[in-house]
Protein backbone atom coordinates (compact mmCIF):
# COMPACT_ATOMS: atom_id res chain seq x y z
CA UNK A 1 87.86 38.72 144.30
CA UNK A 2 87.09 40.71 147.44
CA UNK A 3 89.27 43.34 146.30
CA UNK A 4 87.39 43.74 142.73
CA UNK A 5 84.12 43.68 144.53
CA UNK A 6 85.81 46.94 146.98
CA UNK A 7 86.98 48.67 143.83
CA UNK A 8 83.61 47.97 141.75
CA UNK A 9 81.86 49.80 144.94
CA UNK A 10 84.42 52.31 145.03
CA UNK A 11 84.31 53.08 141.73
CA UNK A 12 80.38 52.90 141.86
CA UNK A 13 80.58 55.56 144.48
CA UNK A 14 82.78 58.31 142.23
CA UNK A 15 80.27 58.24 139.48
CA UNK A 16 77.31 58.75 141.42
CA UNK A 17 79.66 61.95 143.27
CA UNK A 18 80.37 62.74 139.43
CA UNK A 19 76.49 62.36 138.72
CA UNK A 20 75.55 64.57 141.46
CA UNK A 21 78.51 66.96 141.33
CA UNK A 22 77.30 67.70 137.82
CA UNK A 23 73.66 68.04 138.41
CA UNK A 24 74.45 70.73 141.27
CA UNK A 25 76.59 72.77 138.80
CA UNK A 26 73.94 72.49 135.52
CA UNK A 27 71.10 73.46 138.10
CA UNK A 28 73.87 76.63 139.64
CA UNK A 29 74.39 77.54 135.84
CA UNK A 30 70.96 77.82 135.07
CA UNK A 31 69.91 80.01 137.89
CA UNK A 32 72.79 82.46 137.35
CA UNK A 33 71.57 82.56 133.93
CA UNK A 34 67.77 83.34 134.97
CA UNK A 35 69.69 86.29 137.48
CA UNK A 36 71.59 87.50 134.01
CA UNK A 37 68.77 87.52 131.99
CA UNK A 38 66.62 89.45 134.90
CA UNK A 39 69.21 91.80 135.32
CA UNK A 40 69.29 92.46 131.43
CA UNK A 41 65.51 92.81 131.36
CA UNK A 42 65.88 95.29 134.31
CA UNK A 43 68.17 97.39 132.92
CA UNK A 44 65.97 97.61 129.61
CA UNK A 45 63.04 98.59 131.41
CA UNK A 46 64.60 101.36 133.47
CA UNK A 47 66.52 102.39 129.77
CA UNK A 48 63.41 102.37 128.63
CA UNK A 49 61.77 104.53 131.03
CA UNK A 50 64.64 106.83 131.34
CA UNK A 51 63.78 107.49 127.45
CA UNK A 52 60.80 107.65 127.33
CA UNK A 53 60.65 110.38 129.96
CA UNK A 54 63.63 112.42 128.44
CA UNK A 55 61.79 112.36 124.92
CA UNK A 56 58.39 113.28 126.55
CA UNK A 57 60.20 115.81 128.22
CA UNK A 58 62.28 117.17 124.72
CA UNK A 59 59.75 117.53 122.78
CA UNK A 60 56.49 118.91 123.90
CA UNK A 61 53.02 117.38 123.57
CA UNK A 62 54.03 113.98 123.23
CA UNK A 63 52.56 111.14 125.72
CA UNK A 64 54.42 108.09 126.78
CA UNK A 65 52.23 106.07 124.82
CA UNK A 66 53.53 107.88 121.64
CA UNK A 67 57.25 108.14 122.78
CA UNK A 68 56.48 103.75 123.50
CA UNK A 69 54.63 103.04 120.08
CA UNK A 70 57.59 104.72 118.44
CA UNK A 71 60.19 103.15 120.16
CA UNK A 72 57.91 99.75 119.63
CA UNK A 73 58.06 100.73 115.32
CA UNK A 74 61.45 101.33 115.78
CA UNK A 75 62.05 98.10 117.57
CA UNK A 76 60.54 95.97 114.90
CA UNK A 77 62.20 97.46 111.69
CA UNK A 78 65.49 96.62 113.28
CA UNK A 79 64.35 93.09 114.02
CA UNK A 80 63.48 92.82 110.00
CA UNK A 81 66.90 94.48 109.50
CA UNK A 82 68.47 91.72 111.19
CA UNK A 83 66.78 89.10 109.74
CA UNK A 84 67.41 90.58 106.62
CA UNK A 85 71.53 90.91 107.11
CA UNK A 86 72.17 87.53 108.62
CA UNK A 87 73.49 85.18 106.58
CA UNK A 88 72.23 81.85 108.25
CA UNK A 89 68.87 83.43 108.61
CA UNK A 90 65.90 81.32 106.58
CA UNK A 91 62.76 83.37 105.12
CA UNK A 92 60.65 84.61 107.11
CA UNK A 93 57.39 86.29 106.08
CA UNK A 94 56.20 89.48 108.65
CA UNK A 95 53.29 91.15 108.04
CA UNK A 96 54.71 94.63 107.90
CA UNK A 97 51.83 96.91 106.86
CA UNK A 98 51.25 100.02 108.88
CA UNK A 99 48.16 98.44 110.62
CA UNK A 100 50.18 95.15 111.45
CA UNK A 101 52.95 97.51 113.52
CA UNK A 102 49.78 98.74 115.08
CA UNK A 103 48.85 95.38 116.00
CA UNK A 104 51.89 93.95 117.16
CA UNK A 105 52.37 97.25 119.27
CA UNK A 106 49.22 96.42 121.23
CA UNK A 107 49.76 92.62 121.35
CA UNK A 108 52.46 93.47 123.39
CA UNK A 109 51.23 96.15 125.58
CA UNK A 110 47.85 93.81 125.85
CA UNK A 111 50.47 91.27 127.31
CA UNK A 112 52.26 93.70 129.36
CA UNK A 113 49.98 94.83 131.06
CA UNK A 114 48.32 91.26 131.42
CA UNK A 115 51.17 90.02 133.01
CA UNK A 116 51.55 93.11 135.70
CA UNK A 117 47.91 92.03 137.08
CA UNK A 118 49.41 88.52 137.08
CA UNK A 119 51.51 89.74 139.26
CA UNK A 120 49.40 92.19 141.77
C-alpha cells in the first residue's frame, strides 16, 4: 500500500513537470513567433521605404504620398485577386469603387499615423 501511495506521488509529480514543461515551451513558441512576425513587419517597412524612395527618385515630380497611395491601390487589387483565386475562399463583398480605395488608403494612414503618436 505504501508503495502505491510513493508511486501515485511520483507519478503525480511527472505530470505536473509535464504540465509545466509544456507551458514554458507554448509561452517560448509564442514569443519567437511575435520576434518572426516583427522581423517580417520590419523588413516590409524598410522594403517599403527603400521603394518608395527609388520610385520618387525615378520618376520626377512624384511625392511619397503618391508613390504610398499607389503602392496602397496596388496592395488591395492583389488582395481581391487572391480572394478571387482561392478555392476554399467564401464570398466576400469589397467595396471597390475608386472613392472606396481612397478611403481605405486613408483608414490606414489615419491608423498609422495614430499608432506612431501612441508610441511617442
Amino acid at each position: 500500500a505504501q508503495r502505491l501511495q510513493l508511486a501515485s506521488v511520483y507519478k503525480g509529480e511527472a505530470e505536473k513537470i509535464l504540465l509545466v514543461k509544456k507551458a514554458e515551451a507554448e509561452a517560448e513558441a509564442k514569443h519567437l513567433s511575435g520576434v518572426g512576425i516583427a522581423r517580417q513587419r520590419q523588413a516590409i517597412t524598410d522594403g517599403l521605404r527603400e521603394n518608395i524612395l527609388n520610385f520618387s527618385h525615378s520618376v520626377s515630380g512624384t511625392s511619397a504620398k503618391e508613390v504610398m497611395d499607389l503602392i496602397m491601390v496596388t496592395q488591395y487589387f492583389d488582395t481581391i485577386k487572391e480572394l478571387g483565386d482561392g478555392s476554399k475562399n467564401t464570398t466576400v463583398f469589397i467595396p471597390h469603387g475608386p472613392g472606396h480605395v481612397r478611403d481605405i488608403s486613408e483608414q490606414i494612414r489615419n491608423g498609422m499615423m495614430e499608432a506612431s503618436c501612441s508610441n511617442v
